[in-house]
C-alpha atoms as a PDB file:
ATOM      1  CA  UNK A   1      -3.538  -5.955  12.671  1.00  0.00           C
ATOM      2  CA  UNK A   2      -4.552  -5.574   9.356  1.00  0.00           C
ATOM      3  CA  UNK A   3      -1.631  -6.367   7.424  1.00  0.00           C
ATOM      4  CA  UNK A   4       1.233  -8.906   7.386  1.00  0.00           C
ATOM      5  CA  UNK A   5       4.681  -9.047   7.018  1.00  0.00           C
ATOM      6  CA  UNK A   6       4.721 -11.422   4.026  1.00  0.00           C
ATOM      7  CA  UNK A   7       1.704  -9.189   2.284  1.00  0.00           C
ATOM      8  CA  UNK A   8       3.727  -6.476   3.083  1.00  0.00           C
ATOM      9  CA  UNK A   9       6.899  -8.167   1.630  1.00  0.00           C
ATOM     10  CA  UNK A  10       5.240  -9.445  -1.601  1.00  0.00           C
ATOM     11  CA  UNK A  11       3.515  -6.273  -2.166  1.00  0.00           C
ATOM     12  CA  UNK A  12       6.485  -4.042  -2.258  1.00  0.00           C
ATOM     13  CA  UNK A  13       8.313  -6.899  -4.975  1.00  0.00           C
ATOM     14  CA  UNK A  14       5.264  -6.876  -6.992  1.00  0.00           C
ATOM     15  CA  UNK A  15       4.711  -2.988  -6.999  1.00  0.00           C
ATOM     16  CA  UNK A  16       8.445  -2.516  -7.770  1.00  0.00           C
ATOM     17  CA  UNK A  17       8.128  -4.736 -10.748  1.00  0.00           C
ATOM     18  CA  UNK A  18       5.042  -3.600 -12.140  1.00  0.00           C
ATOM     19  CA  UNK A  19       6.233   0.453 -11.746  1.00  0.00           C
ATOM     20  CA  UNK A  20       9.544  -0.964 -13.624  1.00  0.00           C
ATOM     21  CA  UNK A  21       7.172  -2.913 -16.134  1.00  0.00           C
ATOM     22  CA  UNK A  22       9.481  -6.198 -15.721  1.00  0.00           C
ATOM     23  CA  UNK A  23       7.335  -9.314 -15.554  1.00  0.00           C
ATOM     24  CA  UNK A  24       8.900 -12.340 -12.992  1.00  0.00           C
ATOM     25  CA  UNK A  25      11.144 -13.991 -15.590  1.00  0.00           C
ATOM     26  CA  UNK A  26      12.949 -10.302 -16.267  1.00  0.00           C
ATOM     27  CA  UNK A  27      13.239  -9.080 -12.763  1.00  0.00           C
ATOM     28  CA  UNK A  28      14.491 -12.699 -11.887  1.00  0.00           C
ATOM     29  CA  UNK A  29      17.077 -12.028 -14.496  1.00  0.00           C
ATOM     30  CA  UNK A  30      18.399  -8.673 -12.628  1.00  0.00           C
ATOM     31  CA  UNK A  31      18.983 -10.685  -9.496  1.00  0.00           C
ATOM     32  CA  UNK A  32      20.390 -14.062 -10.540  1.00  0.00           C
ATOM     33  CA  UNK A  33      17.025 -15.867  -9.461  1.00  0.00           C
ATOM     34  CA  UNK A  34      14.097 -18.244 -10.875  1.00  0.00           C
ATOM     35  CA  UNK A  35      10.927 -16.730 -12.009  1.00  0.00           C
ATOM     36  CA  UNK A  36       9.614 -18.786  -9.497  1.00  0.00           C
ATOM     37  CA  UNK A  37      11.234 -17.222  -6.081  1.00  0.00           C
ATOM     38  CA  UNK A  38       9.622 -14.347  -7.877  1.00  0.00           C
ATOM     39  CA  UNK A  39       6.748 -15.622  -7.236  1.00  0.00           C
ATOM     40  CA  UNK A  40       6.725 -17.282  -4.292  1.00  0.00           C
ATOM     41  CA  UNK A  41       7.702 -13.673  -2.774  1.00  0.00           C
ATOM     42  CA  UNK A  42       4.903 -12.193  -4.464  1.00  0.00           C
ATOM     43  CA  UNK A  43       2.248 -14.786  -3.461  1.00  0.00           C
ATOM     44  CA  UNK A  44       3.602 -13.934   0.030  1.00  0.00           C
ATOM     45  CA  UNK A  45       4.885 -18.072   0.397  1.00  0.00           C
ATOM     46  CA  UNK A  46       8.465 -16.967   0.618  1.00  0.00           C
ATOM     47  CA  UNK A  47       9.555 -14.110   2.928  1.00  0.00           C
ATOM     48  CA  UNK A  48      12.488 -12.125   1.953  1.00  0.00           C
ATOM     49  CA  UNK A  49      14.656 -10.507   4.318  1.00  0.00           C
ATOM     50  CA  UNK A  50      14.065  -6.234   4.218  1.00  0.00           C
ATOM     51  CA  UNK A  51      17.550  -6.070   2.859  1.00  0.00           C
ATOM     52  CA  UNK A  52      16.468  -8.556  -0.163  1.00  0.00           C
ATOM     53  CA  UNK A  53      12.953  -6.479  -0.607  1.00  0.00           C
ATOM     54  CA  UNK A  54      15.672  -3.355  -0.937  1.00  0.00           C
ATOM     55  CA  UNK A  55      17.383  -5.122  -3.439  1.00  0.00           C
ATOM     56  CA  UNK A  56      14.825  -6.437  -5.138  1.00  0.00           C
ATOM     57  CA  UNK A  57      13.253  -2.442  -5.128  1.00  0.00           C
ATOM     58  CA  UNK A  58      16.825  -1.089  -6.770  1.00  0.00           C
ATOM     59  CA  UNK A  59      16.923  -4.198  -9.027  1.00  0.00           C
ATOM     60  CA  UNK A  60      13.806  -2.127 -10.429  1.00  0.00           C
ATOM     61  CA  UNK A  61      15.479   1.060 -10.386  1.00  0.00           C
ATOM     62  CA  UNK A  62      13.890   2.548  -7.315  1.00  0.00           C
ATOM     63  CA  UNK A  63      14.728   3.311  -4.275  1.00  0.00           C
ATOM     64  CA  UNK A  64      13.195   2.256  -0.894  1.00  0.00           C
ATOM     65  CA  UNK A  65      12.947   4.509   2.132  1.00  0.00           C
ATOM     66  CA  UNK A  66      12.140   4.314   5.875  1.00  0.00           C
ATOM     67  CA  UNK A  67      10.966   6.161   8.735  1.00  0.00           C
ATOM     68  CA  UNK A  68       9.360   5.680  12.417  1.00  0.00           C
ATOM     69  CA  UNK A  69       6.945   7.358  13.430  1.00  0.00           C
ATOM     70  CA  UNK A  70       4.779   6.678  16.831  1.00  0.00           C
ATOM     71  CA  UNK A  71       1.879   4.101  16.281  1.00  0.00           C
ATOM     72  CA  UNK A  72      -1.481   5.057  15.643  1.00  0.00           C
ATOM     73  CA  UNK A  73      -4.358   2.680  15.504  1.00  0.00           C
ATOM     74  CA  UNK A  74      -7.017   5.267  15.759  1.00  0.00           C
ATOM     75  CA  UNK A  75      -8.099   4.300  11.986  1.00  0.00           C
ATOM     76  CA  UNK A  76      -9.013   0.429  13.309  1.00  0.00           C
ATOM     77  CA  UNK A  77     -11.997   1.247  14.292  1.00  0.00           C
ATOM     78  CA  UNK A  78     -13.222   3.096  10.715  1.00  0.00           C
ATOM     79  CA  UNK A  79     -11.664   0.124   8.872  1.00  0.00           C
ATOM     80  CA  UNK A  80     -14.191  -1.811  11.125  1.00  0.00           C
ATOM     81  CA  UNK A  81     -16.762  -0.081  10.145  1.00  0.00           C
ATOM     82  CA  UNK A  82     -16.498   0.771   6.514  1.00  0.00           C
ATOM     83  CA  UNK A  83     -15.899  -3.322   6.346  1.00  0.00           C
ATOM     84  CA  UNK A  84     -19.365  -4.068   7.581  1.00  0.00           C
ATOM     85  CA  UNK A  85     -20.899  -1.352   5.445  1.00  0.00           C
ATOM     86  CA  UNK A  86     -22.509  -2.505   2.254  1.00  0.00           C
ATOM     87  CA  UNK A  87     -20.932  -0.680  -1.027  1.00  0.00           C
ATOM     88  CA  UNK A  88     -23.942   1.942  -0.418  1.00  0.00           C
ATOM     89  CA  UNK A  89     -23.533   2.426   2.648  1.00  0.00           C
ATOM     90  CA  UNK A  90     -19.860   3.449   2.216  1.00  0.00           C
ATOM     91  CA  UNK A  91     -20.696   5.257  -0.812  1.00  0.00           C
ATOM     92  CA  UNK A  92     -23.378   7.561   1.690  1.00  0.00           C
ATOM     93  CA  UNK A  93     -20.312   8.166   4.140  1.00  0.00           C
ATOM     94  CA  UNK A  94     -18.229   9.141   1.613  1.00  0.00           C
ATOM     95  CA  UNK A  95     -20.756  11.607   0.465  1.00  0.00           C
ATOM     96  CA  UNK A  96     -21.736  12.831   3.489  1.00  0.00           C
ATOM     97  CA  UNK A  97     -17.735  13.302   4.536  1.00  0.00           C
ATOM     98  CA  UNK A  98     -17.400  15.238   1.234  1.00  0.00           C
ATOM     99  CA  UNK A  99     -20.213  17.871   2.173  1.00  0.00           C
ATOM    100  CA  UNK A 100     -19.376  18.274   5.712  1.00  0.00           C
ATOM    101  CA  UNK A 101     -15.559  19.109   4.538  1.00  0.00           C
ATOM    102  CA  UNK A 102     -17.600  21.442   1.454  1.00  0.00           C
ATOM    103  CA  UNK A 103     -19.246  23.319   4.592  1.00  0.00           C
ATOM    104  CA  UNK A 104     -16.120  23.916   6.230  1.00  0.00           C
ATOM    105  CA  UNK A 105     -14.586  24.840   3.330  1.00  0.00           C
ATOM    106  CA  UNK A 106     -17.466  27.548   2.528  1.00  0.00           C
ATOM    107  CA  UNK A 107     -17.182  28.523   6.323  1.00  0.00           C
ATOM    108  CA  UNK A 108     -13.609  29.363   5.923  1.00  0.00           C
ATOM    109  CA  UNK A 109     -13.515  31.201   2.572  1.00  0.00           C
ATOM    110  CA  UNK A 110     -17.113  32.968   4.124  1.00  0.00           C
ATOM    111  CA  UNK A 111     -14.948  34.613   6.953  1.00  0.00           C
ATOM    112  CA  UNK A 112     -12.197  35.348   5.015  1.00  0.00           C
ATOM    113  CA  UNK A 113     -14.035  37.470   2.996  1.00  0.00           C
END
């Protein structure tokens, strides 16, 4: 798995903040805590319970939503890949993705037409 439950955590708190342009010390302030449990969320050393990440989120004036949906690891295997692709190399797939989808978009307007 490619991700983490205290990345995951830490990420949300930190993106919250930064969208509400709080730094530690203010967003500490809107939930009775130290700068540093700020921190230590953030760093991913602490893990918050969801209900404290949803707090946190509102603390920041936003709102955090759910939903389930089945589980799909079909994009594993292009992570893989892209990973052991130099920056070039990723840069030529990209490319090449964008003119195949070009093509198919010229096919579609083509018979259209």
């Amino acid at each position: 798995m490619y991700y983490n439950s205290y990345m995951i955590s830490g990420d949300l708190i930190k993106e919250a903040r930064l969208r509400a342009g709080l730094t530690q010390i203010e967003l500490g302030a809107r939930l009775g805590k130290a700068q540093s449990v700020i921190a230590r969320w953030e760093r991913g050393e602490a893990v918050p319970s969801l209900e404290t990440v949803r707090e946190v989120v509102r603390a920041c004036d936003l709102d955090l939503t759910f939903f389930m949906s089945r589980f799909d690891d079909s994009n594993f295997t292009v992570i893989d890949e892209h990973l052991r692709m130099t920056p070039a190399q990723r840069f030529a797939d990209l490319m090449a993705r964008v003119r195949f989808h070009d093509r198919l978009e010229q096919r579609k307007a083509t018979h259209r037409a």
